[in-house]
PDB file of N, CA and C in Angstrom:
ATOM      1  N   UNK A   1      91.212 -17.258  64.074  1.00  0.00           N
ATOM      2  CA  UNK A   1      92.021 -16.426  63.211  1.00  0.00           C
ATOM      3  C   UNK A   1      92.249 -15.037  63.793  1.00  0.00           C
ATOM      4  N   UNK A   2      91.466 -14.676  64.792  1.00  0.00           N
ATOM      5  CA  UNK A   2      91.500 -12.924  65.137  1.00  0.00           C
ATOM      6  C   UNK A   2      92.750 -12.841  66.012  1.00  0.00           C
ATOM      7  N   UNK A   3      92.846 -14.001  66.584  1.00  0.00           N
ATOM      8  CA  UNK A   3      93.834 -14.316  67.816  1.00  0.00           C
ATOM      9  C   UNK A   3      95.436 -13.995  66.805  1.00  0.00           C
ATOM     10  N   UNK A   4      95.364 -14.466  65.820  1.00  0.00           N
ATOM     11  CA  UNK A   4      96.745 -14.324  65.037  1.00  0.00           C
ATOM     12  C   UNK A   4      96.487 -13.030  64.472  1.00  0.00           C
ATOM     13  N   UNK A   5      95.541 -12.023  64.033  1.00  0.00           N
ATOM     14  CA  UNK A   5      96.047 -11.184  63.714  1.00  0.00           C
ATOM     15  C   UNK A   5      96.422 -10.194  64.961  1.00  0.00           C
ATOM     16  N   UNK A   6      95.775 -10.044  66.198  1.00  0.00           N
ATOM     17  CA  UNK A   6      96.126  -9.131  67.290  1.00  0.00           C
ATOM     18  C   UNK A   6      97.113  -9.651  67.715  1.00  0.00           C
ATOM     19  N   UNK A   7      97.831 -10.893  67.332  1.00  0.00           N
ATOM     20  CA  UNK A   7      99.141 -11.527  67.715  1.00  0.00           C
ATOM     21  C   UNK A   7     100.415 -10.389  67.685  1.00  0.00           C
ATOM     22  N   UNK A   8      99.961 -10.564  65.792  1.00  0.00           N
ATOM     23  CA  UNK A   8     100.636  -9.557  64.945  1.00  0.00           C
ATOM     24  C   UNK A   8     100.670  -8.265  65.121  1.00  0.00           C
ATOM     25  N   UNK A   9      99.576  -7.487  65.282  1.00  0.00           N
ATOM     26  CA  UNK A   9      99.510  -6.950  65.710  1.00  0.00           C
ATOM     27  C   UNK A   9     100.837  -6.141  66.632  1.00  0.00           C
ATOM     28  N   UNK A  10     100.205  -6.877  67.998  1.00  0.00           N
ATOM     29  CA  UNK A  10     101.448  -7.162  69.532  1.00  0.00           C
ATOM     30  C   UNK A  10     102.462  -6.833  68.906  1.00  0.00           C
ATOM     31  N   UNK A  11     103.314  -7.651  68.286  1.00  0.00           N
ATOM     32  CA  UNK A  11     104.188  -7.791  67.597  1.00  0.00           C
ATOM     33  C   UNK A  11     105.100  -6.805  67.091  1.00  0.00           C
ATOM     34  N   UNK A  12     103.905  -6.164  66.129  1.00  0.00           N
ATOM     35  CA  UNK A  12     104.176  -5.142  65.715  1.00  0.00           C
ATOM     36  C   UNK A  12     104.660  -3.921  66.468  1.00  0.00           C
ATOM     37  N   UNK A  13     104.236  -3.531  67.291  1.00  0.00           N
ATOM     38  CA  UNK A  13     104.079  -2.524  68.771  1.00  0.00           C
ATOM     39  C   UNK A  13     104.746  -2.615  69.210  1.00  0.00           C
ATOM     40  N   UNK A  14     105.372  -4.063  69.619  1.00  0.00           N
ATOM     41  CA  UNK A  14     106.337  -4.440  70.489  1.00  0.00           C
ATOM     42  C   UNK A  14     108.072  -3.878  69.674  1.00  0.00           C
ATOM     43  N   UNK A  15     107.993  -4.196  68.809  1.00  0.00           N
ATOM     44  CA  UNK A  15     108.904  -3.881  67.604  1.00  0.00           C
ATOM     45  C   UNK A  15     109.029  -2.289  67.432  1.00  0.00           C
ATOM     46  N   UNK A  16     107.871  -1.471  67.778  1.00  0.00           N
ATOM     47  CA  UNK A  16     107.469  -0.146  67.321  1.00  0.00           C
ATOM     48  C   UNK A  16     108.443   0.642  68.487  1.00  0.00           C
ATOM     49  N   UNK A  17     107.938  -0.035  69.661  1.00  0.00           N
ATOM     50  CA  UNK A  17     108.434   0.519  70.923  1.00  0.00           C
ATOM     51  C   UNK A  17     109.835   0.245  71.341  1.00  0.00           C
ATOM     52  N   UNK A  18     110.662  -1.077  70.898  1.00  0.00           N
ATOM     53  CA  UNK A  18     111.839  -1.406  71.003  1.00  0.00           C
ATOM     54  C   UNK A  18     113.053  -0.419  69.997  1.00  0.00           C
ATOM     55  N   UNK A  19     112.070  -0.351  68.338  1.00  0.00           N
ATOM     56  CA  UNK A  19     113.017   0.914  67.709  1.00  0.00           C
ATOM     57  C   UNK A  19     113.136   2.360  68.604  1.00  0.00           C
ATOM     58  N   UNK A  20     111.460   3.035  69.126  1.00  0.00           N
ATOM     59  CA  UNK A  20     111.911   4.265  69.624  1.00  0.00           C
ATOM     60  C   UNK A  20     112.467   4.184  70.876  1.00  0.00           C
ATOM     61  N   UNK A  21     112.768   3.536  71.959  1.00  0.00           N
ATOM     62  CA  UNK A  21     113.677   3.062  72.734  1.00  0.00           C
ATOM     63  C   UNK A  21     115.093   3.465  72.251  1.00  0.00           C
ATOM     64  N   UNK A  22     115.622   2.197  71.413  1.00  0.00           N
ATOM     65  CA  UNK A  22     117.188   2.093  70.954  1.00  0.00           C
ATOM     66  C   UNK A  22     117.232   3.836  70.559  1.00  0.00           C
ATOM     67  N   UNK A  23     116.494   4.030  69.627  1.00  0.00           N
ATOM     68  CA  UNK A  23     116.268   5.993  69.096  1.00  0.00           C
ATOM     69  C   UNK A  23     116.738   6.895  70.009  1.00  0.00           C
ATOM     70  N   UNK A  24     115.650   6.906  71.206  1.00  0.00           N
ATOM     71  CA  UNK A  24     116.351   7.973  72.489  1.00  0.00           C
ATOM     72  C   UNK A  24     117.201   7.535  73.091  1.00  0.00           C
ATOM     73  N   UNK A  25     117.752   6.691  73.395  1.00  0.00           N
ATOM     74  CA  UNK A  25     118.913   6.025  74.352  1.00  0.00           C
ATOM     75  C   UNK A  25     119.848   6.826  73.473  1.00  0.00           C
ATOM     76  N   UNK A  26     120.093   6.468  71.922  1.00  0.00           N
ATOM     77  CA  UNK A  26     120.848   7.368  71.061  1.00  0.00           C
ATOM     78  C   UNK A  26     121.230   8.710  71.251  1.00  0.00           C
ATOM     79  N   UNK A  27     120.121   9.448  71.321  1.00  0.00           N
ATOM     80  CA  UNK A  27     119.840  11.089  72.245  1.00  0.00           C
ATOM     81  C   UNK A  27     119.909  11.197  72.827  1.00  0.00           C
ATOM     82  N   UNK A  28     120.301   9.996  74.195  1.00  0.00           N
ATOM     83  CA  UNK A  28     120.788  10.827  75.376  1.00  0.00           C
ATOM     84  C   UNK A  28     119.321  10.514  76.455  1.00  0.00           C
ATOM     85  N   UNK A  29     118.647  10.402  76.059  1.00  0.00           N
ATOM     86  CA  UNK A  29     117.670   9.822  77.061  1.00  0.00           C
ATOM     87  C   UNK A  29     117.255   8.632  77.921  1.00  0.00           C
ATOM     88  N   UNK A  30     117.011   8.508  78.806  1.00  0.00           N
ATOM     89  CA  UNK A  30     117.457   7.049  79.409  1.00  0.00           C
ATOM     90  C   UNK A  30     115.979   6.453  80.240  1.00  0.00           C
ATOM     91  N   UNK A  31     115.763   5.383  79.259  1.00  0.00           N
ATOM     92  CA  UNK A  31     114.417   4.765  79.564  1.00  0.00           C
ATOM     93  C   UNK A  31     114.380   4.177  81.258  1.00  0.00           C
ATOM     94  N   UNK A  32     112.987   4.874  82.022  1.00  0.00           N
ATOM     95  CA  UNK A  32     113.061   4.890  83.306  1.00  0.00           C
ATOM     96  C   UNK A  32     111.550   3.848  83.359  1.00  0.00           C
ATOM     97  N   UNK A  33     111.013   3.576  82.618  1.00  0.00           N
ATOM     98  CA  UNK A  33     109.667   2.691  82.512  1.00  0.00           C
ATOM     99  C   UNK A  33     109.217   2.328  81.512  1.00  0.00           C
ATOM    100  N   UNK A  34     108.685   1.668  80.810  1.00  0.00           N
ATOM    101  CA  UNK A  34     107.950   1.154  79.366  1.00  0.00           C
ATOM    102  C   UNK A  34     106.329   0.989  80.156  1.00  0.00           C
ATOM    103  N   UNK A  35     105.351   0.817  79.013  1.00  0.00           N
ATOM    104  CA  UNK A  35     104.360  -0.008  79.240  1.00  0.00           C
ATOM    105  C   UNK A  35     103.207   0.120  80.411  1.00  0.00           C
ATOM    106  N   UNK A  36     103.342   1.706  80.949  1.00  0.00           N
ATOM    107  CA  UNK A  36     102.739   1.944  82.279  1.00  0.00           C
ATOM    108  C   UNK A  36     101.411   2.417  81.926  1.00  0.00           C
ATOM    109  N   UNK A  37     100.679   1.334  82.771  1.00  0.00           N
ATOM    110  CA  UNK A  37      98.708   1.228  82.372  1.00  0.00           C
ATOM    111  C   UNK A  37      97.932   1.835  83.710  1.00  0.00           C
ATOM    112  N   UNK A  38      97.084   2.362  83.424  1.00  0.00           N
ATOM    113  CA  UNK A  38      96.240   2.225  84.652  1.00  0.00           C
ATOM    114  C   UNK A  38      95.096   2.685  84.019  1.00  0.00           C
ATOM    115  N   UNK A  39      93.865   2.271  84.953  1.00  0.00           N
ATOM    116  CA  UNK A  39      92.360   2.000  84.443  1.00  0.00           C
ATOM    117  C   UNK A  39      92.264   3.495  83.048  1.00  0.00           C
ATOM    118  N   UNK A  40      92.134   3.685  82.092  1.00  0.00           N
ATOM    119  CA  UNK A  40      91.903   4.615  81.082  1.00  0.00           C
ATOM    120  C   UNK A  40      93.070   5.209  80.594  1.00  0.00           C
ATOM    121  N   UNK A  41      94.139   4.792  80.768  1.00  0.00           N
ATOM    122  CA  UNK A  41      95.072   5.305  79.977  1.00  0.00           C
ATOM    123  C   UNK A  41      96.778   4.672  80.033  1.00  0.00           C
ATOM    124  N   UNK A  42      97.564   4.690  78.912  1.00  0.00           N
ATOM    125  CA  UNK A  42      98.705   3.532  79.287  1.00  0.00           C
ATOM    126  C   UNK A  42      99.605   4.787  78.472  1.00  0.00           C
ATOM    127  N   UNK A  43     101.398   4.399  79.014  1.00  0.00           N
ATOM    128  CA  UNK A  43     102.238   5.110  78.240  1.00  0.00           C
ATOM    129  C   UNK A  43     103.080   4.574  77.595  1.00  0.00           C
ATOM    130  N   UNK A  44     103.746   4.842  76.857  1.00  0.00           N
ATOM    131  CA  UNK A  44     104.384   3.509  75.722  1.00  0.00           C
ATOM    132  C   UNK A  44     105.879   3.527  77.006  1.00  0.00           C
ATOM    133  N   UNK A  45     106.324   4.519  76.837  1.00  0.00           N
ATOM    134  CA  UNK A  45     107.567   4.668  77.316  1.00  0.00           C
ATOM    135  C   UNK A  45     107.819   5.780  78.456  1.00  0.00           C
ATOM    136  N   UNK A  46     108.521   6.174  79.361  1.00  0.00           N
ATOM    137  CA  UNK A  46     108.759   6.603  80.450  1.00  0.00           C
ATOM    138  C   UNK A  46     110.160   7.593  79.943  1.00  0.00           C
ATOM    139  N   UNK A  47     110.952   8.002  79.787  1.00  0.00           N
ATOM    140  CA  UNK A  47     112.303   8.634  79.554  1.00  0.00           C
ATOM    141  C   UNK A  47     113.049   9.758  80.840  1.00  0.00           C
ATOM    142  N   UNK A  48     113.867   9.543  81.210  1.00  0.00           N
ATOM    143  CA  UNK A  48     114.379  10.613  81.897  1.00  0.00           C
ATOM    144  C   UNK A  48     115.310  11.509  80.658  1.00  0.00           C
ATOM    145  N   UNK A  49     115.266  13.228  80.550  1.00  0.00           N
ATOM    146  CA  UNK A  49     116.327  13.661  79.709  1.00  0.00           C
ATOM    147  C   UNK A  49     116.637  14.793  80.643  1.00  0.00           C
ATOM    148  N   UNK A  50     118.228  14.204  81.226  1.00  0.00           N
ATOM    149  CA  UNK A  50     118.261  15.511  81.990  1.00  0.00           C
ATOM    150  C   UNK A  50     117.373  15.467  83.510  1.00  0.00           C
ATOM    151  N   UNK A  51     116.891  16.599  83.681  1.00  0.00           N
ATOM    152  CA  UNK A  51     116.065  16.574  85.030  1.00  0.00           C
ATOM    153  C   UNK A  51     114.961  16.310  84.158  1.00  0.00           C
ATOM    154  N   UNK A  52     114.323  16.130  82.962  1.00  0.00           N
ATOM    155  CA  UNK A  52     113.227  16.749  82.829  1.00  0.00           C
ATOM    156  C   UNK A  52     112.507  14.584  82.527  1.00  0.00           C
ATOM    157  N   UNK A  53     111.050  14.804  82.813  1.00  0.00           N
ATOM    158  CA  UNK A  53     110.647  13.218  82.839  1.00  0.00           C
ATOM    159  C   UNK A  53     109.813  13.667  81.545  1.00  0.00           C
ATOM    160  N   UNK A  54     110.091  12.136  80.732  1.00  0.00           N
ATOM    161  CA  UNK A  54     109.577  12.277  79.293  1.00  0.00           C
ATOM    162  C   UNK A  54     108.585  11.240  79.361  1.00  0.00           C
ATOM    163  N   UNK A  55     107.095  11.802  78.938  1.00  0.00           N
ATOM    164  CA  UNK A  55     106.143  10.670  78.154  1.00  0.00           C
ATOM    165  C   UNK A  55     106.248  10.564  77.425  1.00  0.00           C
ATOM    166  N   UNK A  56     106.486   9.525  76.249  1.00  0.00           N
ATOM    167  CA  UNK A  56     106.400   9.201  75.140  1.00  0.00           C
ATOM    168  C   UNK A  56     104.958   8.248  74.754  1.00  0.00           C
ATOM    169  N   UNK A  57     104.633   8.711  73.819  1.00  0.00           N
ATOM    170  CA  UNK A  57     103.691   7.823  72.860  1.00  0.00           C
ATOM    171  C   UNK A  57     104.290   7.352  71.747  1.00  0.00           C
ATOM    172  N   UNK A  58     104.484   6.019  71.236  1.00  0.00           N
ATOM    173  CA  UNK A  58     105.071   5.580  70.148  1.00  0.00           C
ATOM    174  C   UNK A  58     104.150   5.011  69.234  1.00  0.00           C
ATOM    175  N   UNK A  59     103.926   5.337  67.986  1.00  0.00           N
ATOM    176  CA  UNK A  59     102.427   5.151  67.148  1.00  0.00           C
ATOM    177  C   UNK A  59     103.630   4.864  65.740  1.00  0.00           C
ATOM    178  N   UNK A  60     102.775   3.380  65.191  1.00  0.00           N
ATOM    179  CA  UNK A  60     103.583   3.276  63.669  1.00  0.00           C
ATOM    180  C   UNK A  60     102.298   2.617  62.979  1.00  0.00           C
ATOM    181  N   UNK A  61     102.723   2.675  62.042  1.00  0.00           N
ATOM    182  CA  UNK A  61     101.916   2.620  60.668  1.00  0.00           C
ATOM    183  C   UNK A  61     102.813   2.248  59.893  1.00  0.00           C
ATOM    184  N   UNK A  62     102.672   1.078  59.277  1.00  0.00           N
ATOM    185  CA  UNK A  62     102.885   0.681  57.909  1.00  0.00           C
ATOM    186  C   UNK A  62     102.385   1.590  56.362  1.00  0.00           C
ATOM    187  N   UNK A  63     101.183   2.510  56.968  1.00  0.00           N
ATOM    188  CA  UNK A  63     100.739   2.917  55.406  1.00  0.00           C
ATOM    189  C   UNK A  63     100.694   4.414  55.917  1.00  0.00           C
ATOM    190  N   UNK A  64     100.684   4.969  54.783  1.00  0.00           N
ATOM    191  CA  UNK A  64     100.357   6.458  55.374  1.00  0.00           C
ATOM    192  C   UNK A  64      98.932   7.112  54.902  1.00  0.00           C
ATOM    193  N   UNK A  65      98.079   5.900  54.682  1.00  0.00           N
ATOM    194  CA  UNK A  65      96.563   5.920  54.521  1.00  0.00           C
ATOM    195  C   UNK A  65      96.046   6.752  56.108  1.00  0.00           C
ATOM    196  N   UNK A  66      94.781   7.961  55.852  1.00  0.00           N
ATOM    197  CA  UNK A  66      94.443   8.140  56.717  1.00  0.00           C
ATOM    198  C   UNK A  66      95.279   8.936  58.252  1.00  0.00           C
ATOM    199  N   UNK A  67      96.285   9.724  56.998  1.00  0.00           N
ATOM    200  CA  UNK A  67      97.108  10.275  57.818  1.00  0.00           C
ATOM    201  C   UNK A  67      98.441   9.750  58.236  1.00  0.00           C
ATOM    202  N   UNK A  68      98.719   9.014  58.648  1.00  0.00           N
ATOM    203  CA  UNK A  68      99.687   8.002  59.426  1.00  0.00           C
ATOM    204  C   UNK A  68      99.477   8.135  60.710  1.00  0.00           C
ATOM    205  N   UNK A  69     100.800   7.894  61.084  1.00  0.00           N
ATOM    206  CA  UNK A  69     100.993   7.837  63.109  1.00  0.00           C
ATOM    207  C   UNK A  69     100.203   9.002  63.425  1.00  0.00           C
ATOM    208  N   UNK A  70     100.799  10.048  62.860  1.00  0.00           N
ATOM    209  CA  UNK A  70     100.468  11.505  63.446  1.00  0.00           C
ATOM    210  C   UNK A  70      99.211  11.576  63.915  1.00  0.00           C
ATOM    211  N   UNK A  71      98.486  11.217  62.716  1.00  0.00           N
ATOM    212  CA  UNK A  71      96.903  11.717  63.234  1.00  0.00           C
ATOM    213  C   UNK A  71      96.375  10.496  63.719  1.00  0.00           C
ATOM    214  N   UNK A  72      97.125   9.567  64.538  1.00  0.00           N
ATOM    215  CA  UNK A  72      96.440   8.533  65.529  1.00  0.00           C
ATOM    216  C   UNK A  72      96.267   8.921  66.876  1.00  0.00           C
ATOM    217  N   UNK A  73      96.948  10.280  66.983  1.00  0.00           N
ATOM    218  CA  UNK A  73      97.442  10.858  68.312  1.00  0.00           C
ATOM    219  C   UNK A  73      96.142  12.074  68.097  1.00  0.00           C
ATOM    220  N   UNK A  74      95.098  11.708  68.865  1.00  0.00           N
ATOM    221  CA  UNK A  74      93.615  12.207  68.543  1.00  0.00           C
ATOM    222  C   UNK A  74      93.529  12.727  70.339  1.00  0.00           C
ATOM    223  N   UNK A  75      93.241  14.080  69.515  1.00  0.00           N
ATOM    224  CA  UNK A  75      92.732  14.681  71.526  1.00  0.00           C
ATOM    225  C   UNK A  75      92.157  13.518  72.900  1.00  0.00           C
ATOM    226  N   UNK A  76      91.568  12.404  72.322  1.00  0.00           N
ATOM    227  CA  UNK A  76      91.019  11.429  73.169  1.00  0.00           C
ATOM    228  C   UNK A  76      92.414  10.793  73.903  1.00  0.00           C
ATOM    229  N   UNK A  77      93.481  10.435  72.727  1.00  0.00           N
ATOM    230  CA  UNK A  77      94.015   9.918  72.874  1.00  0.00           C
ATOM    231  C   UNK A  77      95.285  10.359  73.875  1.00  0.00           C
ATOM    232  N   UNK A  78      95.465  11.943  73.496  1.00  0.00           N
ATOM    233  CA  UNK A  78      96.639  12.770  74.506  1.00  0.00           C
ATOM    234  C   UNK A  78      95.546  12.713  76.008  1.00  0.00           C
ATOM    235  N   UNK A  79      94.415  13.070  75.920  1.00  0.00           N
ATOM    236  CA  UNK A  79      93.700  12.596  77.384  1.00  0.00           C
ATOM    237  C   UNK A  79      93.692  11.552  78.100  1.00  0.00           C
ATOM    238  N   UNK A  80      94.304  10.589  77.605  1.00  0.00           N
ATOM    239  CA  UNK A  80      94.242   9.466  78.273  1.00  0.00           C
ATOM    240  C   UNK A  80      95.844   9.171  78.426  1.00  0.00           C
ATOM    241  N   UNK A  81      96.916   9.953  77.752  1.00  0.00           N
ATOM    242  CA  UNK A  81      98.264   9.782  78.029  1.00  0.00           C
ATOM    243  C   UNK A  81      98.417  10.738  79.511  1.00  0.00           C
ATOM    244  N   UNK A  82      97.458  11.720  79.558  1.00  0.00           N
ATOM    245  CA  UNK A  82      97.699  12.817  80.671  1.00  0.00           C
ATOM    246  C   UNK A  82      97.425  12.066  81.732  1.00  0.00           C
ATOM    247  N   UNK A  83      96.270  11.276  81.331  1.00  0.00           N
ATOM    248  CA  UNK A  83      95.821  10.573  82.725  1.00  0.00           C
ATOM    249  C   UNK A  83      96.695   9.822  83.371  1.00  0.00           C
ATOM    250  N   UNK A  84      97.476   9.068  82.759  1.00  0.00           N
ATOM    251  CA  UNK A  84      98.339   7.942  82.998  1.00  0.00           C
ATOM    252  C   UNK A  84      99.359   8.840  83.547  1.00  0.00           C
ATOM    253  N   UNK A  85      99.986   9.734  83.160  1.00  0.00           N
ATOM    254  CA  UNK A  85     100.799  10.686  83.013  1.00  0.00           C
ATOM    255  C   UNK A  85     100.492  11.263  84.833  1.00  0.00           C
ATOM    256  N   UNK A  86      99.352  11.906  85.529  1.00  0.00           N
ATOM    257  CA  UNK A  86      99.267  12.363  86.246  1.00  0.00           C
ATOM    258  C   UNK A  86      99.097  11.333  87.417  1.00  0.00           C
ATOM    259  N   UNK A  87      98.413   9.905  87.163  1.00  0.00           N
ATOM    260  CA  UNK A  87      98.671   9.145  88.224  1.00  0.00           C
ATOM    261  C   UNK A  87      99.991   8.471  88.079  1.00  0.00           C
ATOM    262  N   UNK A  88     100.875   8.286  87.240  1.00  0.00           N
ATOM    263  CA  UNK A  88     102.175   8.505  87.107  1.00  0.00           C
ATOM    264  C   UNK A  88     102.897   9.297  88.196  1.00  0.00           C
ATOM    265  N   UNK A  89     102.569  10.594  88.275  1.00  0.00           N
ATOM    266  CA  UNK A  89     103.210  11.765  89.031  1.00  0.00           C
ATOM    267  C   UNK A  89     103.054  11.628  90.209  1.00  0.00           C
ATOM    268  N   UNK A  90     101.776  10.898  91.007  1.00  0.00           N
ATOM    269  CA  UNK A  90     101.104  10.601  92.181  1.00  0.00           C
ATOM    270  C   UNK A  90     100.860  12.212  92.806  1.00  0.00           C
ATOM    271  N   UNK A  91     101.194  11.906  93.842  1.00  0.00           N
ATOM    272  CA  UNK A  91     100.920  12.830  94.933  1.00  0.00           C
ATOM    273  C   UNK A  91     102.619  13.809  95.272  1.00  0.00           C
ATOM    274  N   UNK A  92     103.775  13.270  94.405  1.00  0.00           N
ATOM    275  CA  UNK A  92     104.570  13.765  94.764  1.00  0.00           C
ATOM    276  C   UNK A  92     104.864  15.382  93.703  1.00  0.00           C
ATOM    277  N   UNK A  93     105.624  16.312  94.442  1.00  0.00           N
ATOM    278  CA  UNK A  93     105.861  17.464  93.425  1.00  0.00           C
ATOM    279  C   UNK A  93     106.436  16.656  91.785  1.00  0.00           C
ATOM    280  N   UNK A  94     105.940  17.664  90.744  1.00  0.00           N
ATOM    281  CA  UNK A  94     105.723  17.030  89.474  1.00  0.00           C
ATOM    282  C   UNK A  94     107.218  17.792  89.520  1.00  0.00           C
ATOM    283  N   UNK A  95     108.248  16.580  88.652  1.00  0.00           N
ATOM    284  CA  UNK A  95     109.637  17.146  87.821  1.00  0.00           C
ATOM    285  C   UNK A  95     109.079  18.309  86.559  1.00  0.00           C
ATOM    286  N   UNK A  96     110.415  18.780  85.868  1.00  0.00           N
ATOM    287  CA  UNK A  96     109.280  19.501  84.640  1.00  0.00           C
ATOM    288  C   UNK A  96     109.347  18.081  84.001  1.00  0.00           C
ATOM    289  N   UNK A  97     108.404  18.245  83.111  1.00  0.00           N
ATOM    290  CA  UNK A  97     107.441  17.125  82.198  1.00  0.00           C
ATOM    291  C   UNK A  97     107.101  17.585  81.113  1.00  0.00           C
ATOM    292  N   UNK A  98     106.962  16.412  80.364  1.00  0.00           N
ATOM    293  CA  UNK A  98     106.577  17.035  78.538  1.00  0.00           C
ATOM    294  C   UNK A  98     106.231  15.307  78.207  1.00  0.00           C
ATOM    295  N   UNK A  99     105.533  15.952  76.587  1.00  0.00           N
ATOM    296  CA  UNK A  99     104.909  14.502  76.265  1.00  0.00           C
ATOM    297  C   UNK A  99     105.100  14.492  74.645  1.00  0.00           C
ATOM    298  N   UNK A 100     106.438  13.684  74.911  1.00  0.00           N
ATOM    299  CA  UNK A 100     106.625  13.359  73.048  1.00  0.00           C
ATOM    300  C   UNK A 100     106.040  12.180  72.501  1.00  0.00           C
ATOM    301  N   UNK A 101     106.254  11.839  71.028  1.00  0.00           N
ATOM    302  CA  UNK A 101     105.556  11.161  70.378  1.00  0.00           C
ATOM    303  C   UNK A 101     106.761  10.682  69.249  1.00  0.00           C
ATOM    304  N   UNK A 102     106.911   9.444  69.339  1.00  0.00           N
ATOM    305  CA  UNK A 102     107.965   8.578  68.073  1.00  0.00           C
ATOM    306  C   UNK A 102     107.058   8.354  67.249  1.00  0.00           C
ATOM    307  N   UNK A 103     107.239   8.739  66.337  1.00  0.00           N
ATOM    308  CA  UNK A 103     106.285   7.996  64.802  1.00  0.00           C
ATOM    309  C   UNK A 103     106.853   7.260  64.139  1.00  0.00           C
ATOM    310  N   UNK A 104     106.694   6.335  63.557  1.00  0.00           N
ATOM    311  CA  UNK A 104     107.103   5.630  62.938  1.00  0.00           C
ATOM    312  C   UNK A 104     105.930   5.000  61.392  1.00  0.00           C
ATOM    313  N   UNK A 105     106.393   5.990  60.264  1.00  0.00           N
ATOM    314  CA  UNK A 105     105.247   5.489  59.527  1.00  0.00           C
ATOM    315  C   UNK A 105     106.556   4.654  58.220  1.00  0.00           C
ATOM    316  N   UNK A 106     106.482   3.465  57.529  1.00  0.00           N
ATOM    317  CA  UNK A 106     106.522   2.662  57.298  1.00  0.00           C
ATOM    318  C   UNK A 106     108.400   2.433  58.426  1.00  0.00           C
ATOM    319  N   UNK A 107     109.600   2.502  57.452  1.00  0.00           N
ATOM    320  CA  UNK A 107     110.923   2.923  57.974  1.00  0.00           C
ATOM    321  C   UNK A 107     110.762   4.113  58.220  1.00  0.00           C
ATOM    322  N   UNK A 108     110.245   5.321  58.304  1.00  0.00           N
ATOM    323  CA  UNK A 108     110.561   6.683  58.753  1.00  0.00           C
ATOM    324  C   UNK A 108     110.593   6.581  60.025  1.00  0.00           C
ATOM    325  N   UNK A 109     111.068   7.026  60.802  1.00  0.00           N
ATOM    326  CA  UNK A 109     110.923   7.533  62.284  1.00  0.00           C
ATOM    327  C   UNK A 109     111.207   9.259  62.214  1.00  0.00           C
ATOM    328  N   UNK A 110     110.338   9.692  63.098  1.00  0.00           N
ATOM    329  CA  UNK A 110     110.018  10.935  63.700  1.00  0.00           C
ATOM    330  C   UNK A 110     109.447  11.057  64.750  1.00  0.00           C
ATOM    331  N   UNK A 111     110.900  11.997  65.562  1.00  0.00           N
ATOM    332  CA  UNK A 111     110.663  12.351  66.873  1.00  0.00           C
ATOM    333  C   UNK A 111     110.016  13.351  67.269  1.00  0.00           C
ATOM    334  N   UNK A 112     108.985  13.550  67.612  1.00  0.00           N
ATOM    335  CA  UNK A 112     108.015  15.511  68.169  1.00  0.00           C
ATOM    336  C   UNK A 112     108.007  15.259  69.470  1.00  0.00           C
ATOM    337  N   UNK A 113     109.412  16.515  69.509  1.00  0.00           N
ATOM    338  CA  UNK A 113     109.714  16.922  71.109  1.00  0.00           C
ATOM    339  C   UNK A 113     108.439  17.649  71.611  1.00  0.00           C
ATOM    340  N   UNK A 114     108.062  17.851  72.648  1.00  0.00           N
ATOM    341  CA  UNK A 114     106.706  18.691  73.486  1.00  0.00           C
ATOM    342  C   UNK A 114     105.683  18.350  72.371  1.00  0.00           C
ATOM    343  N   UNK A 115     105.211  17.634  72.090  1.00  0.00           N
ATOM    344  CA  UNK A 115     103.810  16.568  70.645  1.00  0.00           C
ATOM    345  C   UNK A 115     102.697  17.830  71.066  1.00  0.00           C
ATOM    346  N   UNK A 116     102.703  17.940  72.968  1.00  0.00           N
ATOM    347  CA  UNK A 116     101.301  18.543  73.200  1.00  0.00           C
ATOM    348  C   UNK A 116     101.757  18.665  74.501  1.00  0.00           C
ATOM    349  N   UNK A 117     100.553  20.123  74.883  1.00  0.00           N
ATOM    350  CA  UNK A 117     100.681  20.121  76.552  1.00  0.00           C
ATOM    351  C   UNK A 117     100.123  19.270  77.582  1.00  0.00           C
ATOM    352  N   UNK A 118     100.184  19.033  78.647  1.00  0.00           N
ATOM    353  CA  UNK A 118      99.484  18.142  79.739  1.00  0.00           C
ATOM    354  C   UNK A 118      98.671  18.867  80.381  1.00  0.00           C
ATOM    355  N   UNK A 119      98.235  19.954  79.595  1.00  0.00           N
ATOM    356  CA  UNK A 119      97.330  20.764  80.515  1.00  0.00           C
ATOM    357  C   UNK A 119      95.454  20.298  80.051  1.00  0.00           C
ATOM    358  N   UNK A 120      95.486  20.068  79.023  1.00  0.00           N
ATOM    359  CA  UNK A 120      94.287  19.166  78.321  1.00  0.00           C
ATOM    360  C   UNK A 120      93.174  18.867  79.294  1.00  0.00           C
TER     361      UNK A 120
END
């Protein structure tokens, strides 16, 4: 049974990340990666806007128990987007950079341009 709910889960996420996608493409932003992992930290989405390279974190919630999206985005959690974020960047000069966040708590969506710094 656990297997079907982390199914759902998936599912869910997958769905989470496909709305804030279609969202920025809307704005003008143009998805350059999804889904980028490495050992301690993963990014939902990649964005170019302009010159500038966008991290996105995309966090939804069905309830707004416990805060919602917003407060899923926990200092641990922007540390481990930086990480991804900086072996992302490699060894080459960094574009400017920023790290937004799509929320999505039940139908709401909300976009927070610059969520947080990468200096963390």
């Amino acid at each position: 049974m656990q297997a079907k709910a982390n199914d759902t889960t998936g599912a869910r996420g997958r769905e989470a990340e496909d709305a804030a996608a279609r969202f920025l493409e809307k704005q003008g932003l143009r998805i350059v990666d999804r889904n980028y992992r490495v050992r301690g930290g993963e990014i939902d989405l990649i964005c170019q806007d302009g010159r500038t390279l966008v991290f996105v974190e995309v966090r939804a919630r069905s309830r707004r128990d416990f805060g919602g999206a917003a407060a899923s985005i926990t200092p641990a959690k922007q540390r481990r987007l930086i990480l991804a974020a900086r072996h992302y960047l490699g060894c080459r000069p960094p574009p400017p950079c920023r790290f937004d966040c799509v929320l999505l708590d039940g139908q709401r969506l909300e976009w927070l341009q610059n969520a947080f710094s990468g200096d963390a």
